[in-house]
Protein backbone atom coordinates (compact mmCIF):
# COMPACT_ATOMS: atom_id res chain seq x y z
CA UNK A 1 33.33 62.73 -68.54
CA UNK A 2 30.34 60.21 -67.78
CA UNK A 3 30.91 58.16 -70.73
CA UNK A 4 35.20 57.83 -69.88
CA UNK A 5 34.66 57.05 -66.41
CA UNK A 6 32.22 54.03 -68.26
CA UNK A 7 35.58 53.11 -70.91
CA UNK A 8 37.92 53.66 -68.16
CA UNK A 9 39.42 55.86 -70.35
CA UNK A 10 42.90 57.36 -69.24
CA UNK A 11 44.03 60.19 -71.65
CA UNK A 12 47.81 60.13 -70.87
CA UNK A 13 48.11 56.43 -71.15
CA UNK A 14 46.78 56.26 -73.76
CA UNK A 15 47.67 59.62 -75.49
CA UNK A 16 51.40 58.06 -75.30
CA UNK A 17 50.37 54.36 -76.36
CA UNK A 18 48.70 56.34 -79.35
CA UNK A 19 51.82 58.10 -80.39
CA UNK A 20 54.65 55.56 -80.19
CA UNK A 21 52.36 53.37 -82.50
CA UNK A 22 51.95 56.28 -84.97
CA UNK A 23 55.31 57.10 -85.32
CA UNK A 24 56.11 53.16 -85.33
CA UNK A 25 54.26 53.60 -88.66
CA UNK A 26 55.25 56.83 -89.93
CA UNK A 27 58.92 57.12 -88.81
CA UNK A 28 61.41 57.54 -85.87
CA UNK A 29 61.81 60.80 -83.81
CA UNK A 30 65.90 60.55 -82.65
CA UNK A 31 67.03 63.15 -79.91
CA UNK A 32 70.69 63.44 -80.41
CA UNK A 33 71.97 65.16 -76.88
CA UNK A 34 75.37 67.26 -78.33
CA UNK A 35 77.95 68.71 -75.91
CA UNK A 36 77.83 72.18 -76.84
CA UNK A 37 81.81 71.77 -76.56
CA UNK A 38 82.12 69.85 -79.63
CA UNK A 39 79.42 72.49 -81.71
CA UNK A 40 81.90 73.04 -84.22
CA UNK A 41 83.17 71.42 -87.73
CA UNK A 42 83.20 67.78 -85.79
CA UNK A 43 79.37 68.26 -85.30
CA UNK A 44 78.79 68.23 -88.97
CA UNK A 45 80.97 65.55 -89.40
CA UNK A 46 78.37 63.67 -87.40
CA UNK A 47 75.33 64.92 -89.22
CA UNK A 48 77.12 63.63 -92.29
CA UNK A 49 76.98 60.00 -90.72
CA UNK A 50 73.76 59.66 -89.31
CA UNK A 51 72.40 60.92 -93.18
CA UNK A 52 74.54 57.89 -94.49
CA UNK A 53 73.18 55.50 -92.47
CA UNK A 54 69.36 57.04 -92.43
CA UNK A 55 69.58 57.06 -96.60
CA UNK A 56 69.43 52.90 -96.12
CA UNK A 57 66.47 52.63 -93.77
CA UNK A 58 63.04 52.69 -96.02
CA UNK A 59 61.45 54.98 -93.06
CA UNK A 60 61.47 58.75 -92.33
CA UNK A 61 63.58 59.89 -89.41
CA UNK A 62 63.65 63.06 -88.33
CA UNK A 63 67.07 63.99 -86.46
CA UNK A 64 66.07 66.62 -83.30
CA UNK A 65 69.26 68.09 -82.19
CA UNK A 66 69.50 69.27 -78.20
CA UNK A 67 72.53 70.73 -77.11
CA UNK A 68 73.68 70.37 -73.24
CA UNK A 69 76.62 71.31 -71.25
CA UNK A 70 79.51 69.60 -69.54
CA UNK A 71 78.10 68.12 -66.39
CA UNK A 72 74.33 69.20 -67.20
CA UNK A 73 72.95 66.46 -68.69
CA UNK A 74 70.70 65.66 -65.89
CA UNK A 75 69.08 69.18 -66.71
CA UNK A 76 66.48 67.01 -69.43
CA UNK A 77 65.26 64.35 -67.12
CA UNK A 78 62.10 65.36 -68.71
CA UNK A 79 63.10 64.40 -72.15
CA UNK A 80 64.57 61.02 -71.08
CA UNK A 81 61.24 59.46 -69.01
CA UNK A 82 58.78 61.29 -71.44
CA UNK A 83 57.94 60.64 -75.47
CA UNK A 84 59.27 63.18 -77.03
CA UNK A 85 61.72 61.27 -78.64
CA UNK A 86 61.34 57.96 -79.50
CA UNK A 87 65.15 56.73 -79.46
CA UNK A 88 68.13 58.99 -78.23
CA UNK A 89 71.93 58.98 -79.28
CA UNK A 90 74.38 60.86 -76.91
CA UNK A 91 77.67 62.36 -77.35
CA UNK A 92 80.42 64.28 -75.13
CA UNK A 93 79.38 62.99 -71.95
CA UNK A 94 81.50 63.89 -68.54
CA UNK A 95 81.69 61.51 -66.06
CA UNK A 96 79.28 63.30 -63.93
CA UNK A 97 77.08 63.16 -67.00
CA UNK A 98 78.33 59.22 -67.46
CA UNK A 99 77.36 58.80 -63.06
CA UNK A 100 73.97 60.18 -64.15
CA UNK A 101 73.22 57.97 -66.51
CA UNK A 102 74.34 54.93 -64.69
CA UNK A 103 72.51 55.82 -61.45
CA UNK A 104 69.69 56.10 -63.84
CA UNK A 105 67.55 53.27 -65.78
CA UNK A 106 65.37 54.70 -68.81
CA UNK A 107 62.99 52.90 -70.65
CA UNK A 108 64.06 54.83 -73.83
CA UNK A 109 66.37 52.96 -76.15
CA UNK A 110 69.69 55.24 -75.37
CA UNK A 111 72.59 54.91 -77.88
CA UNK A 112 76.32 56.33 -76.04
CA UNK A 113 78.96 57.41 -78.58
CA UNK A 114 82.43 56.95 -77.05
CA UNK A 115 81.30 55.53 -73.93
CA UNK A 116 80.09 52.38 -72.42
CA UNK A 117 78.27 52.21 -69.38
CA UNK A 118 76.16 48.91 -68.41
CA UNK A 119 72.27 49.27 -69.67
CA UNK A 120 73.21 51.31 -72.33
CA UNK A 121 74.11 50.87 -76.58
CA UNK A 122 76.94 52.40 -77.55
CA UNK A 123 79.58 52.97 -80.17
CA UNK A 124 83.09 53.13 -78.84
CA UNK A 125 87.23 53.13 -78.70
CA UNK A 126 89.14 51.04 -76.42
CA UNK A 127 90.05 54.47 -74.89
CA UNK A 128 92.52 52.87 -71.99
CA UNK A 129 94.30 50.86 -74.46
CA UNK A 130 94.68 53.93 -77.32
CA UNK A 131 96.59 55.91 -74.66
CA UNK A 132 98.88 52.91 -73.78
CA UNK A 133 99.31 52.61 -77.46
CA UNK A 134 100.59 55.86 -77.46
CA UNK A 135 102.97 55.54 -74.53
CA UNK A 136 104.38 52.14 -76.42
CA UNK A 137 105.31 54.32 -79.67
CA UNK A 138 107.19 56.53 -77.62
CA UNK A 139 109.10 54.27 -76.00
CA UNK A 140 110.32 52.42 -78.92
CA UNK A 141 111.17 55.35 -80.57
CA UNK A 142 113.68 56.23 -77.68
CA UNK A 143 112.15 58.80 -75.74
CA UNK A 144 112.55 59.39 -72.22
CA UNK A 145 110.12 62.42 -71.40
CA UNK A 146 106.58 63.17 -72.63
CA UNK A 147 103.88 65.75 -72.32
CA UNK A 148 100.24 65.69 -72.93
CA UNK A 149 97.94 68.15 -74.21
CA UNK A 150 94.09 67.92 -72.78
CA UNK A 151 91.40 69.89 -73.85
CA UNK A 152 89.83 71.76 -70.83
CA UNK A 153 86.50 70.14 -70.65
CA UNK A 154 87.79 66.57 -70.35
CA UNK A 155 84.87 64.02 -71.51
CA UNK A 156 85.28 60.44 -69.90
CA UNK A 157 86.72 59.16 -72.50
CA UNK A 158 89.73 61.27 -72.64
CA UNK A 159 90.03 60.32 -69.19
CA UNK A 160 90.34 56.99 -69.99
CA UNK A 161 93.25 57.87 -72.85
CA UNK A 162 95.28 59.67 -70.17
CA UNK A 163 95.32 57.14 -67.84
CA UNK A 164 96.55 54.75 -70.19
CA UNK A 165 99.01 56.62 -71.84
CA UNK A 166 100.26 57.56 -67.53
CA UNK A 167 100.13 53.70 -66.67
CA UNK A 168 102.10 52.95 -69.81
CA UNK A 169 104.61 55.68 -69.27
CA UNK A 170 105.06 54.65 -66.20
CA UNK A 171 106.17 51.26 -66.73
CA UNK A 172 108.16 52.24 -70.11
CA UNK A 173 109.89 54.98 -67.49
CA UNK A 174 108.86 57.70 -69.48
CA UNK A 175 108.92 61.10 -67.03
CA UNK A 176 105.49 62.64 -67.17
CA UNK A 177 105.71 65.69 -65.45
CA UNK A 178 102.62 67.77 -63.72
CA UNK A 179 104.59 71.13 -65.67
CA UNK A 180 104.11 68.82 -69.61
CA UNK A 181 100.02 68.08 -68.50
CA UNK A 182 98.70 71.45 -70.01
CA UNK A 183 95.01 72.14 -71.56
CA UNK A 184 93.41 74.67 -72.95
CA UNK A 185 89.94 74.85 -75.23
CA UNK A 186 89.64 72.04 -77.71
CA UNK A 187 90.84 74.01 -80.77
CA UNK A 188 93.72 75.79 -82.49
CA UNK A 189 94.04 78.64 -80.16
CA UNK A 190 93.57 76.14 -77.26
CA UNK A 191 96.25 74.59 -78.10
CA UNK A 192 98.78 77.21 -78.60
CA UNK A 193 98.22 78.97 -75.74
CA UNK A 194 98.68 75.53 -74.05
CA UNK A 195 102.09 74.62 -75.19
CA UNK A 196 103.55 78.40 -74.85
CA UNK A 197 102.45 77.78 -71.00
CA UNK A 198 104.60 74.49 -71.43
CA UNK A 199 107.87 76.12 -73.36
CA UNK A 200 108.08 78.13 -69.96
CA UNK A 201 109.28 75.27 -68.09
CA UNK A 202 113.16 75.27 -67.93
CA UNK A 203 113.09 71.28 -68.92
CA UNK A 204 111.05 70.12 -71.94
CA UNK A 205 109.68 66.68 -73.17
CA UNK A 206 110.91 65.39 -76.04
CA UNK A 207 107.42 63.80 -77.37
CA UNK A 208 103.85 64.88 -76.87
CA UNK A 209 100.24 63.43 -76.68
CA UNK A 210 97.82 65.88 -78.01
CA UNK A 211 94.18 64.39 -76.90
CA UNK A 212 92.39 65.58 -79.92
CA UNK A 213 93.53 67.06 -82.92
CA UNK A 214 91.36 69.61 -83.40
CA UNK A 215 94.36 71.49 -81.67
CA UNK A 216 97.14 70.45 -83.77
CA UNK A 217 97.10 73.85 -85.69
CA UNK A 218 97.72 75.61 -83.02
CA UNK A 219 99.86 73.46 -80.80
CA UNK A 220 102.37 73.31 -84.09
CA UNK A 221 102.02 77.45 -84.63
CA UNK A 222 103.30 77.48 -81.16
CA UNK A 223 106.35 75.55 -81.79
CA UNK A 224 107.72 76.96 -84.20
CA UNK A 225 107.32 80.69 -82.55
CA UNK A 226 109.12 78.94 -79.32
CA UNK A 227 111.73 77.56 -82.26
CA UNK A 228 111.36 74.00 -81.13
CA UNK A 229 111.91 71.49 -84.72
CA UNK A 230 109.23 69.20 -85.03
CA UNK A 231 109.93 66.72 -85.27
CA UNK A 232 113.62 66.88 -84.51
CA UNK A 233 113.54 67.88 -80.97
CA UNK A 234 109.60 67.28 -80.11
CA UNK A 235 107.84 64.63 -81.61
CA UNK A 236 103.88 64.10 -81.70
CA UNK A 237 100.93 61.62 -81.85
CA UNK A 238 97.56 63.06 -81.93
CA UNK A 239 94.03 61.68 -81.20
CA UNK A 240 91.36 62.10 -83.31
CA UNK A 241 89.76 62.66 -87.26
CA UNK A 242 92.84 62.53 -89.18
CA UNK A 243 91.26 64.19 -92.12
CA UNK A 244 93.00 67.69 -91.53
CA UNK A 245 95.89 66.44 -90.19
CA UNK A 246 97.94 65.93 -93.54
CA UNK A 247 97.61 69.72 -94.58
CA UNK A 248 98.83 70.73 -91.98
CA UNK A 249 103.29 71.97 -91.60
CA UNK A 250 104.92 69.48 -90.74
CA UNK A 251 102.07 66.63 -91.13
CA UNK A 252 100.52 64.99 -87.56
CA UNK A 253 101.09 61.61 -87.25
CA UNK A 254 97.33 60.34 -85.92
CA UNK A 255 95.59 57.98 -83.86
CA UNK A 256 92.55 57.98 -86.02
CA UNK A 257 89.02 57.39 -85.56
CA UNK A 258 87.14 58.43 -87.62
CA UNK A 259 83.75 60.63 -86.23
CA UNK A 260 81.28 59.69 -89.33
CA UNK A 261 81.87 56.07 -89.15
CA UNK A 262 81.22 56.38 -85.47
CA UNK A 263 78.24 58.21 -86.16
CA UNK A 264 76.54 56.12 -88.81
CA UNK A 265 77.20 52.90 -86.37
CA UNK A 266 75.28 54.80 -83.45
CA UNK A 267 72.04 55.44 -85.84
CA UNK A 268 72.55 51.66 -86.60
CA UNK A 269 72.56 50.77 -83.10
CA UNK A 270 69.35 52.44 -82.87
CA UNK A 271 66.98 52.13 -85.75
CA UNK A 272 67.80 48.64 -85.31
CA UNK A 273 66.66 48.59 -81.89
CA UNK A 274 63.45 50.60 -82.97
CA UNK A 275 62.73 48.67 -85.97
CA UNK A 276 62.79 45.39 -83.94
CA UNK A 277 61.19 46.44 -80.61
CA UNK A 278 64.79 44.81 -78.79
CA UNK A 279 64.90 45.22 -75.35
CA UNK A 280 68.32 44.48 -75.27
CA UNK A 281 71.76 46.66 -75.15
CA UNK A 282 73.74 46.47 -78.54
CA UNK A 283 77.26 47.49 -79.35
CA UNK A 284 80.26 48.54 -81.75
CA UNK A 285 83.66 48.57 -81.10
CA UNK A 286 86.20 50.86 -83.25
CA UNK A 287 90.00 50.28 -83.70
CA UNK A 288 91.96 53.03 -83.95
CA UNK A 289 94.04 53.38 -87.06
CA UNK A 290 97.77 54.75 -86.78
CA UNK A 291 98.15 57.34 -89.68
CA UNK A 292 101.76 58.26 -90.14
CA UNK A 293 102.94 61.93 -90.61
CA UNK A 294 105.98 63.52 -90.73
CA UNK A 295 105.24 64.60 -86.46
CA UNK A 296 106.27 60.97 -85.50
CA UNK A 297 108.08 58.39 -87.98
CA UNK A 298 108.44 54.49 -86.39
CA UNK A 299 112.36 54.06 -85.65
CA UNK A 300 114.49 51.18 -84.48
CA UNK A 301 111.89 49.16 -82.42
CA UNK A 302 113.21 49.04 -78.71
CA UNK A 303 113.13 45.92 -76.66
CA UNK A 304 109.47 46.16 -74.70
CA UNK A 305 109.92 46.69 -70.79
């Protein structure tokens, strides 16, 4: 104890000063923060893109997965100020989660996928204007009354998409009635119970916005037991991976973006910030890609409002 008082020795400065320059040299530790709402099949399609884009980096990085819940991401403070982690990549967040993280100002390179906030990388969709896309379609295919499907735990993203696709119906004058807004969980049985709660209205749209297709299955199972043609008397654009959505009866016409791409971009974003020592916010901008199924074909273009 003599002899550090003499060095001024201070064991957790320099603890952490010794470990950020050993894994400098040795490789990157990435903390990728998951909402546990999105565990399923899309989570691997993830995986599949941060591998892709790892494989091209000479360097080892190892890929620490942390789960976290819908308005709990201020639960790992810890993890965010501290070294375990020398870079972290985020996805799902809520905008509580998104309020957190802008009230907030880490030192730790922080990549956001699907969301920009000021300070912070990220990979994203022009969210706003994908739901006003939407709308548009819609409207030049004639229709006069719309529904949209949510998933229950709405990221901020999605709310971004929906109020788009509102301000766009709105000045198409497309009805968007508070009885056609329906959610249920992000998936196949989400989305059938959420349309049967929507074939009990006495009125029904005559085109629907599903916010992710994940619940397509479902949402077109439900259909058909409510004996509504698809696409003859309902029509539908989806959000999402488009992968799945051309085996399914009838096909899903898509807004696609695809998840892996996104991914791979995000560990780009941040081994390049890590490999350069940048002190600097970087990002990546997808399009989204309209993939035509047999849910929504492009008729007669209307005269824009």
């Amino acid at each position: 104890m003599d002899t550090a008082r003499e060095m001024n020795y201070q064991p957790g400065k320099n603890q952490k000063k010794n470990q950020k320059t050993v894994r400098k040299s040795d490789g990157f530790r990435i903390g990728v923060f998951w909402n546990l709402h999105y565990m399923g099949g899309l989570l691997g399609q993830f995986y599949s893109g941060f591998q892709e884009t790892v494989k091209q980096y000479q360097i080892k990085v190892e890929i620490v997965l942390q789960p976290f819940e819908y308005d709990h991401l201020n639960a790992f403070e810890d993890a965010f100020s501290g070294r375990q982690y020398d870079g972290i990549i985020i996805g799902g967040l809520s905008e509580k989660d998104s309020d957190y993280l802008r009230e907030n100002l880490f030192e730790m390179p922080i990549v956001l996928i699907n969301q920009t906030l000021e300070n912070y990388s990220s990979v994203y969709v022009d969210d706003y204007q994908t739901g006003r896309q939407c709308a548009e379609l819609f409207y030049k295919n004639g229709h006069e009354r719309a529904g949209i499907v949510f998933s229950e735990n709405r990221s901020a993203a999605s709310v971004l998409r929906y109020n788009g696709f509102a301000e766009e119906c709105r000045k198409c004058g497309i009805q968007l009635k508070d009885e056609w807004k329906v959610s249920g969980p992000g998936n196949g049985i989400g989305g059938y119970e959420a349309v049967k709660q929507m074939l009990q209205c006495a009125e029904l749209p005559t085109a629907l916005f599903v916010q992710t297709s994940r619940m397509n299955s479902g949402i077109l199972a439900a259909l058909r037991d409510g004996n509504i043609a698809v696409p003859g008397q309902m029509e539908i654009i989806a959000y999402g991976d488009g992968d799945f959505s051309q085996y399914l009866y009838p096909t899903v016409t898509v807004l696609h973006v695809s998840v892996s791409e996104m991914a791979a971009n995000a560990m780009h974003l941040q081994l390049t910030i890590l490999q350069n020592d940048l002190h600097i916010t970087l990002s990546k901008l997808h399009v989204t890609k309209l993939i035509y199924g047999e849910s929504f074909q492009k008729k007669t273009e209307r005269q824009d409002p």
